[in-house]
Protein backbone atom coordinates (compact mmCIF):
# COMPACT_ATOMS: atom_id res chain seq x y z
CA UNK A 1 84.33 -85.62 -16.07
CA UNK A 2 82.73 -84.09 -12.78
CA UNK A 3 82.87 -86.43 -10.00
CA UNK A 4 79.76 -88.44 -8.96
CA UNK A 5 78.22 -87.03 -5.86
CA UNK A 6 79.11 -89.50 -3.19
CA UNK A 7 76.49 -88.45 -0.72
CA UNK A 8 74.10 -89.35 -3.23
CA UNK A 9 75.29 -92.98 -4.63
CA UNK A 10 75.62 -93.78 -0.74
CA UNK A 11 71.64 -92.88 0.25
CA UNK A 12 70.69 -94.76 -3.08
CA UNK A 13 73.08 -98.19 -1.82
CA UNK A 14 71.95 -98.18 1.88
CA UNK A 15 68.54 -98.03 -0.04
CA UNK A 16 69.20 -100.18 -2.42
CA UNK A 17 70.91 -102.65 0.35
CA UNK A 18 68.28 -102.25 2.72
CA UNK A 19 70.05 -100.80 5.74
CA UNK A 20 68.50 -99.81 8.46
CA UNK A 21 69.93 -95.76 8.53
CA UNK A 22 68.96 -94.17 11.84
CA UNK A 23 66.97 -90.74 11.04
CA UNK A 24 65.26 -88.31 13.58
CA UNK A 25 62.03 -88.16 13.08
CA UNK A 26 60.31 -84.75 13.13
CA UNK A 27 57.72 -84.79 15.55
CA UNK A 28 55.27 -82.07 15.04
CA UNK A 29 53.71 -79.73 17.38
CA UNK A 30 51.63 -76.44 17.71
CA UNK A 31 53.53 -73.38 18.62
CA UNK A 32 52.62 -70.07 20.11
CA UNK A 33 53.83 -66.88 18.69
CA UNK A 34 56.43 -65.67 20.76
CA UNK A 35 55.36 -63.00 23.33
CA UNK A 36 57.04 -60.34 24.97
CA UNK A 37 59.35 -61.27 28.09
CA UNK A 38 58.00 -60.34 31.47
CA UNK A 39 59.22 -59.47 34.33
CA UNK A 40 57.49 -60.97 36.95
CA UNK A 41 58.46 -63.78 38.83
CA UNK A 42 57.07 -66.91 37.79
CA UNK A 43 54.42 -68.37 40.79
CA UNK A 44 55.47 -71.88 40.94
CA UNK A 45 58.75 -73.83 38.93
CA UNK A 46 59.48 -76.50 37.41
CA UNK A 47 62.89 -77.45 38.54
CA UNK A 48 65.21 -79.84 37.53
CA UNK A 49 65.22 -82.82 39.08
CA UNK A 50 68.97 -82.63 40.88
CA UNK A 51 69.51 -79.52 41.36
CA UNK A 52 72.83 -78.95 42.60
CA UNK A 53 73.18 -77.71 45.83
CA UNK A 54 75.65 -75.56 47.24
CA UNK A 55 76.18 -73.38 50.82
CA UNK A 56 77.72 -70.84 48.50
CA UNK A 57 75.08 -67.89 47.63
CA UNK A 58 74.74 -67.03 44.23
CA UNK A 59 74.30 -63.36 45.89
CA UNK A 60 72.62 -61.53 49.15
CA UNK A 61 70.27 -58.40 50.08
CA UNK A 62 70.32 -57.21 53.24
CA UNK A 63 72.10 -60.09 54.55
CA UNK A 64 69.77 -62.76 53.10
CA UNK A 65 71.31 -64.92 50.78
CA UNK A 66 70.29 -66.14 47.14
CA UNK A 67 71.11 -69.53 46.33
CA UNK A 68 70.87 -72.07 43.18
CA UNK A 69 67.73 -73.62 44.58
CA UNK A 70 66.23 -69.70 44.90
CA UNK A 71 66.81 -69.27 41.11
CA UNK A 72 65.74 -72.52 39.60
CA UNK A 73 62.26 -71.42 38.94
CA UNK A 74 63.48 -68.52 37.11
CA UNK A 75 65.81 -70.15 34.95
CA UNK A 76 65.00 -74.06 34.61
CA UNK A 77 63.00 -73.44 31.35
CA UNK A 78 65.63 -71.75 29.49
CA UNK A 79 68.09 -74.05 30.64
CA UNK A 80 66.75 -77.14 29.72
CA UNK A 81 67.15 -76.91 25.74
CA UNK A 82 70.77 -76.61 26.55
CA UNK A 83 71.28 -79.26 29.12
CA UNK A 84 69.27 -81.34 26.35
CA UNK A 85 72.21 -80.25 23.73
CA UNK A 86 74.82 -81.16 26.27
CA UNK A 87 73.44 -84.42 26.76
CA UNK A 88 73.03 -85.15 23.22
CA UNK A 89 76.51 -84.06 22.35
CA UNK A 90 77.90 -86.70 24.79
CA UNK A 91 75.84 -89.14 24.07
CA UNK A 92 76.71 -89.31 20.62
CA UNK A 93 80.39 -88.83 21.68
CA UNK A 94 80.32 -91.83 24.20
CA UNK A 95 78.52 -94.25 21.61
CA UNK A 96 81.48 -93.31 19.30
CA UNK A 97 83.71 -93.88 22.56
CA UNK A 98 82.00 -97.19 23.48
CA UNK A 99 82.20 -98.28 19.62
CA UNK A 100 85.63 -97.38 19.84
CA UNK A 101 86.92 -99.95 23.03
CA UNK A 102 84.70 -102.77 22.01
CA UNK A 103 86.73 -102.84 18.84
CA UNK A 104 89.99 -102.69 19.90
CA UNK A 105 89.24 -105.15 22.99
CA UNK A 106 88.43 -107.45 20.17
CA UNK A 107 91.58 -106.43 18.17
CA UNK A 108 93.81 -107.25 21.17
CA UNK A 109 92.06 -110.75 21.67
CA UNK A 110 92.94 -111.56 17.96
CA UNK A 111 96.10 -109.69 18.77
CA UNK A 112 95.88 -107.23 15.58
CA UNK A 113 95.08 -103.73 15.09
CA UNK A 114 91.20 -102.54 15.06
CA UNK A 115 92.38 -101.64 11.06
CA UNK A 116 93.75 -105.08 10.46
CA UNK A 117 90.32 -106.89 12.59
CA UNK A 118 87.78 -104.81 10.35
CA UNK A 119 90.12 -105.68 7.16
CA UNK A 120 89.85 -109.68 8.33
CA UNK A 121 86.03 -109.86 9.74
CA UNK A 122 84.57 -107.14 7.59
CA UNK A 123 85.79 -105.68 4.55
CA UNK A 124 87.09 -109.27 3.05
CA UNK A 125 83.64 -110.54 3.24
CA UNK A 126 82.02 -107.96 1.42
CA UNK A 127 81.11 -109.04 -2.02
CA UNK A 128 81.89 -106.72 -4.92
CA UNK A 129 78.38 -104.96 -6.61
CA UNK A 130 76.91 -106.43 -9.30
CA UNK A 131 75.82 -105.21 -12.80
CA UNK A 132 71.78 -105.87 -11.00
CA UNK A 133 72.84 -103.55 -8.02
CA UNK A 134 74.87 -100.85 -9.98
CA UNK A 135 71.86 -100.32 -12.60
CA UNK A 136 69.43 -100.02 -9.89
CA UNK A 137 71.30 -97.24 -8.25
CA UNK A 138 72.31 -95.58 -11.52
CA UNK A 139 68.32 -95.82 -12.34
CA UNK A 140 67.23 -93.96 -9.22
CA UNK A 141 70.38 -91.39 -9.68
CA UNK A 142 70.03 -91.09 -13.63
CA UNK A 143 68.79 -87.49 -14.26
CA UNK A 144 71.44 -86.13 -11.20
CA UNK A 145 74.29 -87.54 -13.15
CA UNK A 146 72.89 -87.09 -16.53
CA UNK A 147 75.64 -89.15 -18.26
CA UNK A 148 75.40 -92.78 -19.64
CA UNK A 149 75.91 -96.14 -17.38
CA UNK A 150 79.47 -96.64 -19.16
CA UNK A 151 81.08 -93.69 -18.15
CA UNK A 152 80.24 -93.54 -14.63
CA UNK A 153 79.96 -97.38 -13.73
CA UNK A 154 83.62 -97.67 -12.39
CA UNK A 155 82.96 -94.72 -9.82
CA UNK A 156 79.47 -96.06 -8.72
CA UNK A 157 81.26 -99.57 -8.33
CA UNK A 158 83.47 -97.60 -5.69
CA UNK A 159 81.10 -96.13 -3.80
CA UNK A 160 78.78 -99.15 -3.83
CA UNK A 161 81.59 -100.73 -3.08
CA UNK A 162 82.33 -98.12 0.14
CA UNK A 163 78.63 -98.17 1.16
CA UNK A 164 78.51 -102.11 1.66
CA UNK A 165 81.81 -102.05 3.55
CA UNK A 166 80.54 -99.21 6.04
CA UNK A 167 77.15 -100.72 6.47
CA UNK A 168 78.73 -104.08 7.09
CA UNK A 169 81.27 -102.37 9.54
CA UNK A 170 78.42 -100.94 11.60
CA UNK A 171 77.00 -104.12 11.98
CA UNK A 172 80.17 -105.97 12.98
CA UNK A 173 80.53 -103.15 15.50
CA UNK A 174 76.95 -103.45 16.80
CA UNK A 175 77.37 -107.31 16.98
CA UNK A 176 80.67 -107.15 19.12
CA UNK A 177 78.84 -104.80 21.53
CA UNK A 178 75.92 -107.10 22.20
CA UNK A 179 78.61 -109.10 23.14
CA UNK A 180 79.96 -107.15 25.19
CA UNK A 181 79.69 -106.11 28.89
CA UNK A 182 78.51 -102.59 27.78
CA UNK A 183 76.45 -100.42 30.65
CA UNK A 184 75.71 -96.66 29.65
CA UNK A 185 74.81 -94.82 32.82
CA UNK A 186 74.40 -91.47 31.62
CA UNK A 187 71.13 -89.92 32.31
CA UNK A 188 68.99 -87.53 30.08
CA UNK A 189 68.39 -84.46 31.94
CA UNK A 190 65.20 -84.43 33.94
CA UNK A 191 62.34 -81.67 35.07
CA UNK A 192 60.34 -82.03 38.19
CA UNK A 193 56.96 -81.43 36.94
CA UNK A 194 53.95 -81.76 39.33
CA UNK A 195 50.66 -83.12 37.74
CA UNK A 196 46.55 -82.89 39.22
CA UNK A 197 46.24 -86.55 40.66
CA UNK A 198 42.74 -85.45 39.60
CA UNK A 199 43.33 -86.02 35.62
CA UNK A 200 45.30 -89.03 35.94
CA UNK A 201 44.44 -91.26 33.29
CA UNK A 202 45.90 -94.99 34.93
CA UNK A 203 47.45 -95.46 38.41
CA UNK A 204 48.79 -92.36 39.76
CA UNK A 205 51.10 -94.06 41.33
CA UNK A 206 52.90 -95.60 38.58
CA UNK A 207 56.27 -96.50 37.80
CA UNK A 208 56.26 -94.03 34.96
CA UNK A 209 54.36 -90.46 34.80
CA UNK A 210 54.01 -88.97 31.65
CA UNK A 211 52.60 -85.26 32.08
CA UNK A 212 51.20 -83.90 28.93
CA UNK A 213 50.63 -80.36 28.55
CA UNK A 214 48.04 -79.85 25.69
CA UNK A 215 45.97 -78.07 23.69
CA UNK A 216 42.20 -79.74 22.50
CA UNK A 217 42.05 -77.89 19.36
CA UNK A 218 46.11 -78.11 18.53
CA UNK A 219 45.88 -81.21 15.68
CA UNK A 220 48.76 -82.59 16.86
CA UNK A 221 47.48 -83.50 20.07
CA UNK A 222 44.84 -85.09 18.62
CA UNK A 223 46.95 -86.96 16.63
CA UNK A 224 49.09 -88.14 19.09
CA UNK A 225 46.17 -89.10 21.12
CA UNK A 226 45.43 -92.92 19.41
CA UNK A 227 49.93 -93.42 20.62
CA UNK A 228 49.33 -92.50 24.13
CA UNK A 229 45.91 -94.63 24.60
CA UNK A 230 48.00 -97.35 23.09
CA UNK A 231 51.18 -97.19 25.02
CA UNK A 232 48.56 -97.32 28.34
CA UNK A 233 47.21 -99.72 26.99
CA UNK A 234 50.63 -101.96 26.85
CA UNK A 235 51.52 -100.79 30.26
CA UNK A 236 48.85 -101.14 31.89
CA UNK A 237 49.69 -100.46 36.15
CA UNK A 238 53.15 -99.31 35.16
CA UNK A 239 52.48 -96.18 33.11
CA UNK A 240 49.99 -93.58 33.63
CA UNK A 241 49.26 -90.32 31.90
CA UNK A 242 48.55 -86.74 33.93
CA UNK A 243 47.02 -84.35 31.56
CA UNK A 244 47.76 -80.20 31.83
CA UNK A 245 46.10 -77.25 30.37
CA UNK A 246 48.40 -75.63 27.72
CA UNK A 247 45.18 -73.70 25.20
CA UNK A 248 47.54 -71.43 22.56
CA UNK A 249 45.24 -68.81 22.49
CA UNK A 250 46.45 -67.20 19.37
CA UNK A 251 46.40 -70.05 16.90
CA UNK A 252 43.35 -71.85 18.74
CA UNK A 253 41.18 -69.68 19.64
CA UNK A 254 38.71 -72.08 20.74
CA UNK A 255 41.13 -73.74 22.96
CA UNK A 256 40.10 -71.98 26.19
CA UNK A 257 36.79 -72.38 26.17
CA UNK A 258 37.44 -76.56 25.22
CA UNK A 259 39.62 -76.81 28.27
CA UNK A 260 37.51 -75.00 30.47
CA UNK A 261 34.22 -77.33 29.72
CA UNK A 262 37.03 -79.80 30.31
CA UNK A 263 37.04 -78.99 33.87
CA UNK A 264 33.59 -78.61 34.46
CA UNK A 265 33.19 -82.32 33.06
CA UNK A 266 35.87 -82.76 35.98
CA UNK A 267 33.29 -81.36 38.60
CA UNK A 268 30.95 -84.15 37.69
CA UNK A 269 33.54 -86.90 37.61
CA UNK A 270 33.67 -87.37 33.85
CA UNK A 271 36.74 -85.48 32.65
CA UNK A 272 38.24 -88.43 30.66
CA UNK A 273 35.08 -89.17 28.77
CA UNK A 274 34.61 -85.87 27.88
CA UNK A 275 38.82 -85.46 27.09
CA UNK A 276 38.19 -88.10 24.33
CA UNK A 277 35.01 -86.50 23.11
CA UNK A 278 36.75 -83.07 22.39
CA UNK A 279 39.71 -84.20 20.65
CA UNK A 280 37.76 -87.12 19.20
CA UNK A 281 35.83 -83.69 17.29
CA UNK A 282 37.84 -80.93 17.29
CA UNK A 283 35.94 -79.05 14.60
CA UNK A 284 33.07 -79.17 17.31
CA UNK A 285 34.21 -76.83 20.15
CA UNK A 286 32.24 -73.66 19.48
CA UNK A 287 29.68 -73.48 23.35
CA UNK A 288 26.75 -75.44 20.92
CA UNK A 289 29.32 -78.28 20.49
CA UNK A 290 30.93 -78.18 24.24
CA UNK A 291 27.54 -78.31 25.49
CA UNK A 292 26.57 -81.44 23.51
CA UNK A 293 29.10 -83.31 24.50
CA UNK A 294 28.42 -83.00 27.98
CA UNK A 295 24.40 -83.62 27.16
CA UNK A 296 26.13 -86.84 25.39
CA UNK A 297 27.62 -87.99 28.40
CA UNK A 298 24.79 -87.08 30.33
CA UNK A 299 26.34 -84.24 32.84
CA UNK A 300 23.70 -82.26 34.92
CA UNK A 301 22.90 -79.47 32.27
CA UNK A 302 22.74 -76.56 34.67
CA UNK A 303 25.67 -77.39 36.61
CA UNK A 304 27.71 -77.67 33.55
CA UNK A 305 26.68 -74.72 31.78
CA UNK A 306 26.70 -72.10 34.69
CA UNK A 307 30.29 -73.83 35.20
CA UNK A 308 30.85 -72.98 31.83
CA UNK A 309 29.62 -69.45 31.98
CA UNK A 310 30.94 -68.54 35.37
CA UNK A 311 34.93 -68.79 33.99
CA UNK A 312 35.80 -70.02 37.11
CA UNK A 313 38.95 -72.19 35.79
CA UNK A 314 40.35 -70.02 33.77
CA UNK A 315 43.11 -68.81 36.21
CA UNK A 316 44.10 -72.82 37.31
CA UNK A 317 44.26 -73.19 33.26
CA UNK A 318 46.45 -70.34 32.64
CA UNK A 319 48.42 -71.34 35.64
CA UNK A 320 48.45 -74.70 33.63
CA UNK A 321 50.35 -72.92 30.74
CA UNK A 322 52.25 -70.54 32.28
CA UNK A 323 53.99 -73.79 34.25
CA UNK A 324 54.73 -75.87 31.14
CA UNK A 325 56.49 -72.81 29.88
CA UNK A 326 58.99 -72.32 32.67
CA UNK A 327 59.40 -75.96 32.16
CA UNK A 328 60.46 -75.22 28.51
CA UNK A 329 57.45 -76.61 26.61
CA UNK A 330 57.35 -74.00 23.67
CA UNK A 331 54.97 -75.59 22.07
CA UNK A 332 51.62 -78.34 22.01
CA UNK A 333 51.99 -81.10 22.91
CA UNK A 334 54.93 -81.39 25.03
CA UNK A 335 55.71 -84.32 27.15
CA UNK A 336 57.65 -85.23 30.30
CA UNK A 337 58.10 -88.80 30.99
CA UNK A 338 59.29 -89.16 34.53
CA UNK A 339 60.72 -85.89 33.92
CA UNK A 340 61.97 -86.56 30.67
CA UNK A 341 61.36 -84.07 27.82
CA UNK A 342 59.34 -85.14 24.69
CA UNK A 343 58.04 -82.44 22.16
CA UNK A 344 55.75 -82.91 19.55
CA UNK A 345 53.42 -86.02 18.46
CA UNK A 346 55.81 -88.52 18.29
CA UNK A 347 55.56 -91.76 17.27
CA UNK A 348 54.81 -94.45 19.73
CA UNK A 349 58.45 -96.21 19.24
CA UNK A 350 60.01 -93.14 20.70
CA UNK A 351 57.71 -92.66 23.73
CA UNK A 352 58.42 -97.29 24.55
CA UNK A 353 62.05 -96.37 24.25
CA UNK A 354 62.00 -93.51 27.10
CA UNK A 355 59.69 -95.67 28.83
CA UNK A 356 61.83 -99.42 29.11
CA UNK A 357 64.81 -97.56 30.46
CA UNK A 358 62.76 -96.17 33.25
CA UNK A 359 61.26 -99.10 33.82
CA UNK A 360 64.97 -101.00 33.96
CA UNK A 361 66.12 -98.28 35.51
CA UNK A 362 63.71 -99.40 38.76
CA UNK A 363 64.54 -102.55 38.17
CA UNK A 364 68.39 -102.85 37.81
């Protein structure tokens, strides 16, 4: 007889059970297709925001040295994927770690081992499956195993058995470190991003920044949009939003054009209104529909459209993009929340999390 896939009976019991499994949640995003390297210096960085520094040059010409701070611009993008890896990879690691001493602080209390404490407090107090809980998680697993209940309910039993015991463990674990005097101080890696106090949707002095760079005809920022009035909306005075240029030009070809009647909106102190217009119809950007919106909102009609035709912003919007991709934004929209990356249109759970530590964090 082939063994039961455990993998399997395990996602059909936490299911079953109702366990709350954590999952990462793909956030999606517009991309560009990737374009030659250049190699011209960038104009302006994005560095991190503690960059180390060091008397040491990296290198000299002629007697003038080159230091860490010299090459940041040049290098901070492609960095910052990895220090995001790093960080994850401890992070992880210390939550294990941190799991790992509240258990055996409460083992030595009780004065047993942290085998013997999860034996006592856990796996004695997990009741065995029943016939109603095996069935269901044969039913959802039937045509994978393709053999009858009777020969395979002794193994399922097991692994019910196995799931119930390691969801109950994680629970005793989480349960001992609310307890607990737990205090994680390590720090997501950060990116000093600057923002146009111009298109500052909130205080622009708040607590928390969130720069967006997007894209009015990428559907993802649109998507997104209903989160981010929503988490302004909770936070009002403590959270603003700074919104950045970042048209993909190959995919959205109307993009350009969107973000440059975007600006001229700006001239006649209406950029937000007409922000929400665009992405509240982005099947309407063609000049006919950018033109109507500003009529809608009422914008002088020949200062907007020789605005329009003149092109004037289209170097401050391409200096827009070319700035969110030293800062490692690969693709619409891309977020930094006090410096904080965020890619895609996530869902507004993840942008509150980011956004209570840094509000704890300036207010230990």
């Amino acid at each position: 007889m082939n063994p039961i896939p455990l993998r399997s009976v395990y996602v059909a019991a936490v299911c079953l059970l109702g366990a709350v499994v954590a999952s990462s949640n793909f956030a999606q995003s517009s991309k560009p297709k990737p374009a030659p390297a250049k190699s011209s210096a960038p104009a302006a960085s994005a560095a991190p925001a503690s960059v180390a520094k060091t008397e040491a040059p990296l290198a000299t010409v002629d007697g003038q040295p080159i230091t860490d701070d010299d090459l940041a611009p040049y290098v901070s993008g492609q960095l910052r994927p990895l220090r995001e890896q790093e960080y994850q990879i401890k992070k992880k690691a210390l939550e294990n770690l941190i799991g790992q001493k509240v258990l055996e602080g409460e083992a030595k209390k009780k004065g047993v081992t942290t085998d013997k404490l999860l034996e006592q407090e856990v796996d004695a107090k997990v009741p065995e499956p029943t016939d109603a809980e095996i069935a269901a998680v044969y039913a959802v697993q039937r045509e994978q195993l393709n053999r009858p209940l009777e020969e395979v309910k002794a193994q399922l039993t097991q692994n019910l058995k196995r799931a119930k015991i390691q969801q109950a463990r994680q629970e005793y674990s989480a349960h001992l470190r609310d307890q607990a005097k737990v205090a994680v101080l390590l720090s997501p890696p950060r990116m000093q991003v600057g923002f146009d106090p111009t298109r500052v949707r909130g205080n622009a002095k708040a607590k928390v920044m969130i720069v967006e760079f997007s894209d009015f005809q990428c559907p993802y920022c649109g998507q997104v949009e209903g989160t981010l009035k929503s988490v302004l909306a909770m936070h009002e005075g403590t959270v603003a939003l700074a919104f950045r240029d970042m048209p993909i030009t190959q995919i959205h070809p109307m993009a350009m054009g969107a973000a440059e009647a975007s600006r001229c909106a700006l001239e006649q102190g209406k950029f937000w209104e007409y922000h929400d217009l665009l992405f509240g119809d982005q099947a309407g950007l063609d000049p006919n529909g950018l033109k109507s919106k500003a009529a809608k909102l009422q914008l002088d009609e020949k200062q907007f459209d020789a605005c329009l035709a003149s092109e004037k912003y289209k170097t401050q919007i391409q200096q827009d993009t070319q700035e969110g991709m030293r800062a490692g934004v690969s693709g619409t929209p891309g977020f930094f929340i006090n410096g904080i990356f965020l890619s895609g249109a996530q869902q507004e759970a993840t942008f509150e999390k980011i956004i209570q530590e840094q509000l704890a964090a300036a207010h230990p």
